[in-house]
C-alpha atoms as a PDB file:
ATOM      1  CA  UNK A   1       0.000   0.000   0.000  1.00  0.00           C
ATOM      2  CA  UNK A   2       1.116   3.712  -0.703  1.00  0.00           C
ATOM      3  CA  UNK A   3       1.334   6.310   2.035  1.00  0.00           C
ATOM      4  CA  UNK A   4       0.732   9.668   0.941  1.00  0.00           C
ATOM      5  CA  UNK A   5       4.158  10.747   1.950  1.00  0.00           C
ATOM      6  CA  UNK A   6       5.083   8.436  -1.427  1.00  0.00           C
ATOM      7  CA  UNK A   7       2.770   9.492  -3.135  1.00  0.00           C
ATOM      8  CA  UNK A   8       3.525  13.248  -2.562  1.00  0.00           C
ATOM      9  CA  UNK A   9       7.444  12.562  -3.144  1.00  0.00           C
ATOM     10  CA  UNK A  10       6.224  10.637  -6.428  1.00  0.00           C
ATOM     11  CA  UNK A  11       4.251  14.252  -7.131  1.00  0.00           C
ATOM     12  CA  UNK A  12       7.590  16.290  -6.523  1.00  0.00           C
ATOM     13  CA  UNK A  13       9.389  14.220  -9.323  1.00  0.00           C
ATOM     14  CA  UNK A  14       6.309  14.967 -11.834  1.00  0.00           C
ATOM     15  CA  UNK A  15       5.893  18.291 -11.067  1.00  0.00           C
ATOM     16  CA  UNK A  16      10.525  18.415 -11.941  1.00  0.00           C
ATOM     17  CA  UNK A  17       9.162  16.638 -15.346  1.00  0.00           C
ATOM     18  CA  UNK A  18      11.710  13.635 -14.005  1.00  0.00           C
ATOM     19  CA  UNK A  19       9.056  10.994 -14.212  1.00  0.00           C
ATOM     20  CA  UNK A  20       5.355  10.296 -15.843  1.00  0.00           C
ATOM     21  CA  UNK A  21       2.192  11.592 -13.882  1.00  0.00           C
ATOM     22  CA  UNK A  22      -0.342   8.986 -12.705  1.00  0.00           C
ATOM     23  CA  UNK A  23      -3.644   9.718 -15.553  1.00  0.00           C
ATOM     24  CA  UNK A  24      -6.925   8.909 -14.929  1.00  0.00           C
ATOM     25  CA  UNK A  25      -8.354   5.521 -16.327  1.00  0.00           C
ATOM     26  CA  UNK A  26     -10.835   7.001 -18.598  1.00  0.00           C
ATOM     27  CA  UNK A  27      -8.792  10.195 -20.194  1.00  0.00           C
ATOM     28  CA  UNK A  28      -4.861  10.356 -19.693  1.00  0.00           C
ATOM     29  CA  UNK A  29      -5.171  14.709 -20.251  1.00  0.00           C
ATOM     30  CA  UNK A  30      -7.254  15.069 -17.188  1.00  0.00           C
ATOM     31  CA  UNK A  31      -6.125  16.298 -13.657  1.00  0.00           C
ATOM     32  CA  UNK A  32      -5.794  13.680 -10.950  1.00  0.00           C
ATOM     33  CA  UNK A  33      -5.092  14.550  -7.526  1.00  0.00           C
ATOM     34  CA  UNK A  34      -4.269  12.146  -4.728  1.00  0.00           C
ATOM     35  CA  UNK A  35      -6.160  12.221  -1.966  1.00  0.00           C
ATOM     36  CA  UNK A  36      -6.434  10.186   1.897  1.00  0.00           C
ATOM     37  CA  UNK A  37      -9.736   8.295   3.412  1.00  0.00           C
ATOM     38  CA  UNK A  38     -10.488   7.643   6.514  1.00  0.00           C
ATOM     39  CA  UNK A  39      -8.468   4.749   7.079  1.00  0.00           C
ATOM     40  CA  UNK A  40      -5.394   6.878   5.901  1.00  0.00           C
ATOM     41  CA  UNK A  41      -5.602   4.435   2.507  1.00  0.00           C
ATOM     42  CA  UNK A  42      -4.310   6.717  -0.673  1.00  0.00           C
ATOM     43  CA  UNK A  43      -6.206   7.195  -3.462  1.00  0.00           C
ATOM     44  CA  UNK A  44      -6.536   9.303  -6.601  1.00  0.00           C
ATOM     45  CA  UNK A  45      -9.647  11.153  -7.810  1.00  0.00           C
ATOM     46  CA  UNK A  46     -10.010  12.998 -11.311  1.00  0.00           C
ATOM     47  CA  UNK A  47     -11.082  16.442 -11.324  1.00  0.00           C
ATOM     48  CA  UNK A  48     -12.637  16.604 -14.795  1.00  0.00           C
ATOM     49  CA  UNK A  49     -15.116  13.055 -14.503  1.00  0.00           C
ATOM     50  CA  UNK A  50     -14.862  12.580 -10.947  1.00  0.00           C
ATOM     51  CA  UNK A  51     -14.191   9.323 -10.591  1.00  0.00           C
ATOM     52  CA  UNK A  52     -12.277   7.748  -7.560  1.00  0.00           C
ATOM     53  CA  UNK A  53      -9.244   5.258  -7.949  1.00  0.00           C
ATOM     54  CA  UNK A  54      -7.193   3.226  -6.560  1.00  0.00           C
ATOM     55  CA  UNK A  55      -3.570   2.610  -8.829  1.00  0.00           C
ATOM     56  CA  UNK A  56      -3.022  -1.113  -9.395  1.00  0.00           C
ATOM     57  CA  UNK A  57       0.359  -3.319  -8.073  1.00  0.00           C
ATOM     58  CA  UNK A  58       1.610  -2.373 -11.458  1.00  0.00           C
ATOM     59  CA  UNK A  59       1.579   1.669 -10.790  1.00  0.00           C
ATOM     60  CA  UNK A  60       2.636   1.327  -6.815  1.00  0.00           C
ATOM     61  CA  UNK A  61       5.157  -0.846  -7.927  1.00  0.00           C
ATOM     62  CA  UNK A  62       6.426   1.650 -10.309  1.00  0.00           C
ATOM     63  CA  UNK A  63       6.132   4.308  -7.667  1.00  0.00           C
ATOM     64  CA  UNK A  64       8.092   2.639  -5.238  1.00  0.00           C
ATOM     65  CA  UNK A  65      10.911   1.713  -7.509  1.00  0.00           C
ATOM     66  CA  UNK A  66      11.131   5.365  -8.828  1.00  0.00           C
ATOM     67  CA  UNK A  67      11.287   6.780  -5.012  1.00  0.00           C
ATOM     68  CA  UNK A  68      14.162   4.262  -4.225  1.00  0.00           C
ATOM     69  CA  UNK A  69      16.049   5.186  -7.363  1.00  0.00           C
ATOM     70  CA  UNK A  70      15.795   8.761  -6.285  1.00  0.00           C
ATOM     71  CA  UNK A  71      16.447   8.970  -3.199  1.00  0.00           C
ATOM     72  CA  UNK A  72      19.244   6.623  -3.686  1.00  0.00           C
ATOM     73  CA  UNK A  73      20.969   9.384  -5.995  1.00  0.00           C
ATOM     74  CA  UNK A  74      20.251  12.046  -3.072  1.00  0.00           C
END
């Protein structure tokens, strides 16, 4: 499972154009913003259709390899 601290480090590296955002399932161009439930369980929810999501193994896997690799360079 992600925290959001990952998540927000993952959002740093975007936002430095180092790595690829996380898109929403249904249109890649639209504005997804992570977000924390009441169990402190990450997910992501798109601005333009609203929908709610959780990323798959696939995506937190890539996530958490990407954070290692750079904090590793730090």
């Amino acid at each position: 499972m992600l925290s959001i601290q990952e998540v927000n480090f993952y959002n740093s590296l975007v936002e430095k154009n180092l790595v690829g955002k996380i898109n929403c399932p249904f249109d890649e161009n639209d504005i997804v913003v992570s977000k924390v439930n009441s169990k402190d369980e990450v997910y992501f929810e798109c601005i333009s259709c609203q929908t709610s999501f959780e990323v798959g193994i696939k995506v937190e896997n890539i996530i958490k390899t990407t954070i290692d690799k750079y904090k590793n360079q730090r």
